[in-house]
PDB file of N, CA and C in Angstrom:
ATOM      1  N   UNK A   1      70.798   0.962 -33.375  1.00  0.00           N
ATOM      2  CA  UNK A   1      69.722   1.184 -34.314  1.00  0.00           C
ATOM      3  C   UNK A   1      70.022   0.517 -35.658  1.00  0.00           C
ATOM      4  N   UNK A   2      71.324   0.322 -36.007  1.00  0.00           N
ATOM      5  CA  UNK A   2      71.768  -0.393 -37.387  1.00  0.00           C
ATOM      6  C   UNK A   2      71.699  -1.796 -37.308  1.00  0.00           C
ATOM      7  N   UNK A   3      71.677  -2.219 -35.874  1.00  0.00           N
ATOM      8  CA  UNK A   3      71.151  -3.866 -36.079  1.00  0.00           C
ATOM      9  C   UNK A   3      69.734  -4.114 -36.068  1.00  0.00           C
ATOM     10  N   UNK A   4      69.190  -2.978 -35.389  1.00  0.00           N
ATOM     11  CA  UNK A   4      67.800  -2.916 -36.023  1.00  0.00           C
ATOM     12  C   UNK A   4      67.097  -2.905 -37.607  1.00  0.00           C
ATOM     13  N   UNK A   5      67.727  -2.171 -38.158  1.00  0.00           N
ATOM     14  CA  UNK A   5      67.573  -1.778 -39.340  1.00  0.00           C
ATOM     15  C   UNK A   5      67.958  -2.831 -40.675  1.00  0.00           C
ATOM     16  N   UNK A   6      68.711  -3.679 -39.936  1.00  0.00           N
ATOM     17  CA  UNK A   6      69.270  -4.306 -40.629  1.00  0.00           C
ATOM     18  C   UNK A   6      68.524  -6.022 -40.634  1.00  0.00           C
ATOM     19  N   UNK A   7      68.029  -6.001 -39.293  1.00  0.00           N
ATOM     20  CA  UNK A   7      66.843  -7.372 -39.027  1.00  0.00           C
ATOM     21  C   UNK A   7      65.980  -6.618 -39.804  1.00  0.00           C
ATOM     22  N   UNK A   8      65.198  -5.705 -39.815  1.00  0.00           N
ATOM     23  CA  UNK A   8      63.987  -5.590 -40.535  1.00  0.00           C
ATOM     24  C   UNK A   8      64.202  -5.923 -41.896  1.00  0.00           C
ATOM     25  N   UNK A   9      65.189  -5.608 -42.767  1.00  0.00           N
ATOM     26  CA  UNK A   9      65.731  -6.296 -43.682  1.00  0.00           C
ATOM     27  C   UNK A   9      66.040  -7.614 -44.185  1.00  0.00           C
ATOM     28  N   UNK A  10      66.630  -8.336 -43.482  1.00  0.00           N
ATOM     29  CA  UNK A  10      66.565  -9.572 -43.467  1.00  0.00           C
ATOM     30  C   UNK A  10      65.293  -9.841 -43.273  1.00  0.00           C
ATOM     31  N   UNK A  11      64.159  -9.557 -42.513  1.00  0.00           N
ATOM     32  CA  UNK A  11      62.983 -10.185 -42.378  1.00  0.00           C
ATOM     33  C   UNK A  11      62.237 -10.141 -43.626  1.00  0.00           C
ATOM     34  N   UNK A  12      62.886  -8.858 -44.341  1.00  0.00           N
ATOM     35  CA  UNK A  12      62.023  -8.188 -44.954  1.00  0.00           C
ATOM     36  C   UNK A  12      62.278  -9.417 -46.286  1.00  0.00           C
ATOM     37  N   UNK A  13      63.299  -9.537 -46.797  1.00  0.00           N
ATOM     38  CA  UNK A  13      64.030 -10.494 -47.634  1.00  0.00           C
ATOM     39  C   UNK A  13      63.282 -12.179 -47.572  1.00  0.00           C
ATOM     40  N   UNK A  14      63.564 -12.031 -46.435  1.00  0.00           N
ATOM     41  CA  UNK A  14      63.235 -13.731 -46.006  1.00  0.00           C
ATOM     42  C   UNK A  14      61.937 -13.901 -46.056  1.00  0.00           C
ATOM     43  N   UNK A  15      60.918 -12.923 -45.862  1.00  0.00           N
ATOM     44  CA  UNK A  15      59.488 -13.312 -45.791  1.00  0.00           C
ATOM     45  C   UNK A  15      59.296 -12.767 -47.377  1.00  0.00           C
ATOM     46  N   UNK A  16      60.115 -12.293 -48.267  1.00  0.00           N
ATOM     47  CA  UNK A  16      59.564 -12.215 -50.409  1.00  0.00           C
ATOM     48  C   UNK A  16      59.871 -13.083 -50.646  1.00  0.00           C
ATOM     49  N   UNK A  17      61.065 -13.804 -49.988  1.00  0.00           N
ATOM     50  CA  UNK A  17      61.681 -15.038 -51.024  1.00  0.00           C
ATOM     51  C   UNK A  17      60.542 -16.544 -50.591  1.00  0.00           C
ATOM     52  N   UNK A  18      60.101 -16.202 -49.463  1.00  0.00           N
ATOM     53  CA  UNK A  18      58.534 -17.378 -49.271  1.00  0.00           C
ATOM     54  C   UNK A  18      57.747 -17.311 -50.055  1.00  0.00           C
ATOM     55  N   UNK A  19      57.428 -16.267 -51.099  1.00  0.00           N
ATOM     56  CA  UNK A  19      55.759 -16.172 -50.956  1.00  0.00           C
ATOM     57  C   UNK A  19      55.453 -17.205 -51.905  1.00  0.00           C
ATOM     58  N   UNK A  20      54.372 -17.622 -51.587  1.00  0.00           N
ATOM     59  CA  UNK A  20      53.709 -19.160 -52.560  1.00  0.00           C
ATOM     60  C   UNK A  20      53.529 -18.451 -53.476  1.00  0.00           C
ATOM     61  N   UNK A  21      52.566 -17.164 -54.015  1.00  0.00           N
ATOM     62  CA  UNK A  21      52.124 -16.896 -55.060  1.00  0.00           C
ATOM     63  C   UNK A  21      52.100 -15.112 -55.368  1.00  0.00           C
ATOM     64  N   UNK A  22      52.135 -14.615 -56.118  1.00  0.00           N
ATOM     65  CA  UNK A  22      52.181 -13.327 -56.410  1.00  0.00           C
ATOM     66  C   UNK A  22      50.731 -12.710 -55.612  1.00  0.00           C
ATOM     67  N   UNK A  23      50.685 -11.156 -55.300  1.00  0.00           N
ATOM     68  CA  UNK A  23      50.216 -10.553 -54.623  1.00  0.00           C
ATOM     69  C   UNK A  23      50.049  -9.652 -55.035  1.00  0.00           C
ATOM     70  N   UNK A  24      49.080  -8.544 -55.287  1.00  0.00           N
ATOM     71  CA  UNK A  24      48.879  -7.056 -55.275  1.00  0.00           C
ATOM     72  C   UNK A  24      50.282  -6.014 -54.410  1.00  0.00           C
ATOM     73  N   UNK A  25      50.389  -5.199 -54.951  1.00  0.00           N
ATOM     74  CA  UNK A  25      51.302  -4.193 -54.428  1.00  0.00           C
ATOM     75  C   UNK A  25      50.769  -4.102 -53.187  1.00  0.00           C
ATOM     76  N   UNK A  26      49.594  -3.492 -52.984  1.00  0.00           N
ATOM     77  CA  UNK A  26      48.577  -3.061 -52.175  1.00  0.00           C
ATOM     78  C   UNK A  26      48.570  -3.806 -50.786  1.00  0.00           C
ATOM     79  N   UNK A  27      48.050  -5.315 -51.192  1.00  0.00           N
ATOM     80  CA  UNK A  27      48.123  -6.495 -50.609  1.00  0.00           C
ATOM     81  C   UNK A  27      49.521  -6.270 -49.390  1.00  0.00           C
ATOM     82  N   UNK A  28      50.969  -6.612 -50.513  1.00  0.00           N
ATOM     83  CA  UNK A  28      51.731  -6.649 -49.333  1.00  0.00           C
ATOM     84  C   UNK A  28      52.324  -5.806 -48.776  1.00  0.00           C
ATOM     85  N   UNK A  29      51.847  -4.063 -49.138  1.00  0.00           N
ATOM     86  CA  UNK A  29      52.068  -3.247 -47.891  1.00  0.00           C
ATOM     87  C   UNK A  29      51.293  -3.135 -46.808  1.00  0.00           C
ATOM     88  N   UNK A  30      50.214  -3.676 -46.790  1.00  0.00           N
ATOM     89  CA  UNK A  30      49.576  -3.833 -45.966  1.00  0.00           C
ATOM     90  C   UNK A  30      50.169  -5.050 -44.860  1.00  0.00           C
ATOM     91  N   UNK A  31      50.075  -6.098 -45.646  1.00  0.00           N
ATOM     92  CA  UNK A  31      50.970  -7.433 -45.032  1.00  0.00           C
ATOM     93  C   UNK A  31      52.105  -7.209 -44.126  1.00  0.00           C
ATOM     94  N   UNK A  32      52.949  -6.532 -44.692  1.00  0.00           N
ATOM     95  CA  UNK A  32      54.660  -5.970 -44.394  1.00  0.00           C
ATOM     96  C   UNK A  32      53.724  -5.289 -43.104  1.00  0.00           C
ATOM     97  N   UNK A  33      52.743  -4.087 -43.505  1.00  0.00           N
ATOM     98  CA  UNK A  33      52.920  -2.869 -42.141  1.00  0.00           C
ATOM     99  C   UNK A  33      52.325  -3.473 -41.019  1.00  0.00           C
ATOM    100  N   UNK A  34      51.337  -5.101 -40.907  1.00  0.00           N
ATOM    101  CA  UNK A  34      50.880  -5.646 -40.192  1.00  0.00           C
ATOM    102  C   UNK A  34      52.417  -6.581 -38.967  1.00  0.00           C
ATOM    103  N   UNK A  35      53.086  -6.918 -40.330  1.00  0.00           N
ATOM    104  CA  UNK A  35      54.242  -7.611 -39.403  1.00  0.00           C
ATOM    105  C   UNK A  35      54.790  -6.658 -38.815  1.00  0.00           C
ATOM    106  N   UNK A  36      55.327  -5.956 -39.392  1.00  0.00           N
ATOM    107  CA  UNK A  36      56.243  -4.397 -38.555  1.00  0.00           C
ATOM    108  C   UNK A  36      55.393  -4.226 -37.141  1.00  0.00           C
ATOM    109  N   UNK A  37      54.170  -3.756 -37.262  1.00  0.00           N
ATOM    110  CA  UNK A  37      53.629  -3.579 -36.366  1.00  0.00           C
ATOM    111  C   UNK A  37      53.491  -4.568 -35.280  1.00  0.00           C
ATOM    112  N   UNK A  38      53.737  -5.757 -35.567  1.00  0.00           N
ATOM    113  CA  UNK A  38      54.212  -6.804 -33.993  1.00  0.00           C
ATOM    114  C   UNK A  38      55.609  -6.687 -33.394  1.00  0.00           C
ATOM    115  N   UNK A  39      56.299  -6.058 -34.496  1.00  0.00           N
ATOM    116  CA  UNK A  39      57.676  -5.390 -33.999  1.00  0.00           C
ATOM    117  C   UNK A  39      57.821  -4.404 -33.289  1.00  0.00           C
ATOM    118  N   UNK A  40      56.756  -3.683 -33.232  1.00  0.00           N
ATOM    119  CA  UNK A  40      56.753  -2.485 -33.340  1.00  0.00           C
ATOM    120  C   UNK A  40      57.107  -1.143 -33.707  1.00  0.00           C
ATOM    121  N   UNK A  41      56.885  -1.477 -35.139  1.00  0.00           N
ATOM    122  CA  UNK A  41      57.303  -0.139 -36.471  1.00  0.00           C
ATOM    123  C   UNK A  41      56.157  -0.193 -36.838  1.00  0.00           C
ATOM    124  N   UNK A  42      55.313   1.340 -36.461  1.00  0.00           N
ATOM    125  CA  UNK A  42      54.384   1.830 -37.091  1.00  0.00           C
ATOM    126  C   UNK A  42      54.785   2.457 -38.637  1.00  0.00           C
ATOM    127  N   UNK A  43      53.984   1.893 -39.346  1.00  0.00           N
ATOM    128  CA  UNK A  43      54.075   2.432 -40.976  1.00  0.00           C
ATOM    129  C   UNK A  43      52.822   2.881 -41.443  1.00  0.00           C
ATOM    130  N   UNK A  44      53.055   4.057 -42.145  1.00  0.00           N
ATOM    131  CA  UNK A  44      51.621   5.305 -42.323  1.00  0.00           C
ATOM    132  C   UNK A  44      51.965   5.487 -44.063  1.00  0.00           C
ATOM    133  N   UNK A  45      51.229   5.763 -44.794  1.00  0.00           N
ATOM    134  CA  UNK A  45      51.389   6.543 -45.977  1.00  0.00           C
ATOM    135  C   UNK A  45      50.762   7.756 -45.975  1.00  0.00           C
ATOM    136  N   UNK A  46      51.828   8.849 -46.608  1.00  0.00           N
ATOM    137  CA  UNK A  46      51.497  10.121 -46.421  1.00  0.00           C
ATOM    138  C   UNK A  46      51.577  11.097 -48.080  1.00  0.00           C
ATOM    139  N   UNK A  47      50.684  10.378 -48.253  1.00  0.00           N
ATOM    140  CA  UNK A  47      50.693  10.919 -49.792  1.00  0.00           C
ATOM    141  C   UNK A  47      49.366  11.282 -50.027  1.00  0.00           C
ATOM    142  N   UNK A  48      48.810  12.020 -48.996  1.00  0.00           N
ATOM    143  CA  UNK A  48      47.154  12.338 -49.060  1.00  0.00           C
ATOM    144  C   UNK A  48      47.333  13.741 -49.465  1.00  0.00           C
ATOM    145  N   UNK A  49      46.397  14.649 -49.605  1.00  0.00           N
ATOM    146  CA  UNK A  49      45.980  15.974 -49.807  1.00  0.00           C
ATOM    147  C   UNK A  49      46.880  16.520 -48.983  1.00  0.00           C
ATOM    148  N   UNK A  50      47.925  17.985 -49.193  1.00  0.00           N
ATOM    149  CA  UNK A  50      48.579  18.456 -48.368  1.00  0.00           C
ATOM    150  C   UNK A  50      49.558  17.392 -47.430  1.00  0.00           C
ATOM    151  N   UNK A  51      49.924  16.707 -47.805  1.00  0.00           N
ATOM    152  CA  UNK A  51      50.779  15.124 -47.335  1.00  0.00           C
ATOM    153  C   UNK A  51      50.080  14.706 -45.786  1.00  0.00           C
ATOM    154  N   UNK A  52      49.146  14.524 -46.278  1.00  0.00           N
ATOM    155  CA  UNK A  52      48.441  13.730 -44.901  1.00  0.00           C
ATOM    156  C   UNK A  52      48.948  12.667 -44.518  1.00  0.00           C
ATOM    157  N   UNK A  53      48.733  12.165 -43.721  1.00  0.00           N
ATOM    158  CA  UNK A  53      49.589  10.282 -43.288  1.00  0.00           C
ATOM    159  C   UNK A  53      48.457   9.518 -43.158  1.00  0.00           C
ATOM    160  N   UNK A  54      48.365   8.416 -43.410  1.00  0.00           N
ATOM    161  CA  UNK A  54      47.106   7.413 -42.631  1.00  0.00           C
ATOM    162  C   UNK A  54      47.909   5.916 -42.066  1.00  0.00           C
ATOM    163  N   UNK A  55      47.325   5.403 -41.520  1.00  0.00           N
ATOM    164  CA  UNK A  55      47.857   4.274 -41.423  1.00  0.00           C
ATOM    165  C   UNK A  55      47.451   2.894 -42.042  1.00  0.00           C
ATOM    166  N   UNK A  56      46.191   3.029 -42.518  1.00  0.00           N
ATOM    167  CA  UNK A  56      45.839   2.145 -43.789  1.00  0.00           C
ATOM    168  C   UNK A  56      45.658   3.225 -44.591  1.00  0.00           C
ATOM    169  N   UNK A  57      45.490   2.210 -46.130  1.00  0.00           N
ATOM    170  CA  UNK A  57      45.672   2.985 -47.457  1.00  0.00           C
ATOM    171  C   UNK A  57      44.902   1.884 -48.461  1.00  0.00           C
ATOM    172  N   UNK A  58      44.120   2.107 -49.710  1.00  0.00           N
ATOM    173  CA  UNK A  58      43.812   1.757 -50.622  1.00  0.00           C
ATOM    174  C   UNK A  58      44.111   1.941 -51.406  1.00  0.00           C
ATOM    175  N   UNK A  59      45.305   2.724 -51.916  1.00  0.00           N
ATOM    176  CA  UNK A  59      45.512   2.334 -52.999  1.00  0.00           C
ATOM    177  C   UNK A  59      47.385   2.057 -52.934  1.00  0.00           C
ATOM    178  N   UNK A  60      48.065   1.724 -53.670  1.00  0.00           N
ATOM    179  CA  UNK A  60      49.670   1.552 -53.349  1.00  0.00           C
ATOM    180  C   UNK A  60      50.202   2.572 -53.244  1.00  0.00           C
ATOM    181  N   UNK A  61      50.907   2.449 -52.326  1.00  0.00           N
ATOM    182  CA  UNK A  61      51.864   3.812 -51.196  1.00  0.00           C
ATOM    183  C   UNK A  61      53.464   3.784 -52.343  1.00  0.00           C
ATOM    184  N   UNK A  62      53.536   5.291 -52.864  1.00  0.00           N
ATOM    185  CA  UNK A  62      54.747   5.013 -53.521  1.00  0.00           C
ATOM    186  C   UNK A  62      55.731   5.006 -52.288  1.00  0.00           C
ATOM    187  N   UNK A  63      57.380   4.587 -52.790  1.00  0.00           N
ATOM    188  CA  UNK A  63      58.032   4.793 -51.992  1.00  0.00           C
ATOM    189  C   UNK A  63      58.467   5.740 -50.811  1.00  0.00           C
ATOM    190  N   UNK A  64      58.713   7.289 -51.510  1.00  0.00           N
ATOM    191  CA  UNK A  64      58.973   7.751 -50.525  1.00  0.00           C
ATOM    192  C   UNK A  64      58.396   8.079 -49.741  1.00  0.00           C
ATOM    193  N   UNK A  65      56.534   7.883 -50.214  1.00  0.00           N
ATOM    194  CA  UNK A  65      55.374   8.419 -49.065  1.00  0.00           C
ATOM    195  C   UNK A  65      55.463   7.558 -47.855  1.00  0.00           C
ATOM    196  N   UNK A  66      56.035   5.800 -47.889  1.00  0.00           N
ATOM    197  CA  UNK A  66      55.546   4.809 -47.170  1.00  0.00           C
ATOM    198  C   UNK A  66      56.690   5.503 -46.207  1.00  0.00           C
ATOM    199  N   UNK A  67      56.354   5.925 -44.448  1.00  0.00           N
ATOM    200  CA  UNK A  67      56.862   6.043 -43.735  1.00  0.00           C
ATOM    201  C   UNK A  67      56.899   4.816 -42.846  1.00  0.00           C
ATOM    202  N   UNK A  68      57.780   4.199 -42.424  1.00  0.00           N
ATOM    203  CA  UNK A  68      57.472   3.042 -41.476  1.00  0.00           C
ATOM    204  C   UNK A  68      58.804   3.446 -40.060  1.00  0.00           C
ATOM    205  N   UNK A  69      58.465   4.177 -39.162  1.00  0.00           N
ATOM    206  CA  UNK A  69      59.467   4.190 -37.724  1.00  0.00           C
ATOM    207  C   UNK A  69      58.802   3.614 -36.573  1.00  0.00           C
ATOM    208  N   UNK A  70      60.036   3.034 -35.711  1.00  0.00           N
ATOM    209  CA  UNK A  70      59.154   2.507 -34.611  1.00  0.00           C
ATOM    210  C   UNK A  70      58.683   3.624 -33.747  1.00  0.00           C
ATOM    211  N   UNK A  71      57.635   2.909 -33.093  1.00  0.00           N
ATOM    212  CA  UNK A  71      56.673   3.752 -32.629  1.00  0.00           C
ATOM    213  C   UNK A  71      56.710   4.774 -31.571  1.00  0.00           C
ATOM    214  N   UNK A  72      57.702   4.946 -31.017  1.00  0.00           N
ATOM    215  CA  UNK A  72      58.402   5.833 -29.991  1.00  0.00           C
ATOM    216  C   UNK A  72      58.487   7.170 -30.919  1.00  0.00           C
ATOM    217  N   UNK A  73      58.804   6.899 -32.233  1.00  0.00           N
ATOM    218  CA  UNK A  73      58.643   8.317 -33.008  1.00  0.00           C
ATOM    219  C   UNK A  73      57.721   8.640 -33.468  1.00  0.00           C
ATOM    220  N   UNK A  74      56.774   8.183 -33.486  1.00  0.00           N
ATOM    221  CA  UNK A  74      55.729   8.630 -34.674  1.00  0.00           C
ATOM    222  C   UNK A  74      54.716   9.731 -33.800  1.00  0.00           C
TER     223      UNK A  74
END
């Protein structure tokens, strides 16, 4: 699971240090939870009423709300 954890990282690294141009917060959690999700790591934000989860979001997911596990757990 730690070489897992540890590619998503590197991916995670390697696809900020590309970006042509700056982005909304918003923008690239969405971006990020789209790639994860061909990995298959579902990522939800759960910072709704009574900590609801969703899996899209409008407005930026603070940190500790953004849950992202692969999908066998969720």
């Amino acid at each position: 699971m730690n070489k897992f954890l540890a590619f998503l990282l590197m991916l995670l690294v390697i696809s900020t240090s590309q970006a042509a141009r700056p982005l909304s917060a918003l923008s690239v959690q969405q971006r990020y939870s789209k790639i994860f999700a061909t990995l298959g790591v579902v990522c939800k934000c759960c910072d709704g009423s009574g900590g609801e989860c969703s899996s899209t979001w409008t407005q930026p997911c603070s940190q500790p709300h953004l849950k992202c596990l692969p999908w066998k757990l969720h």
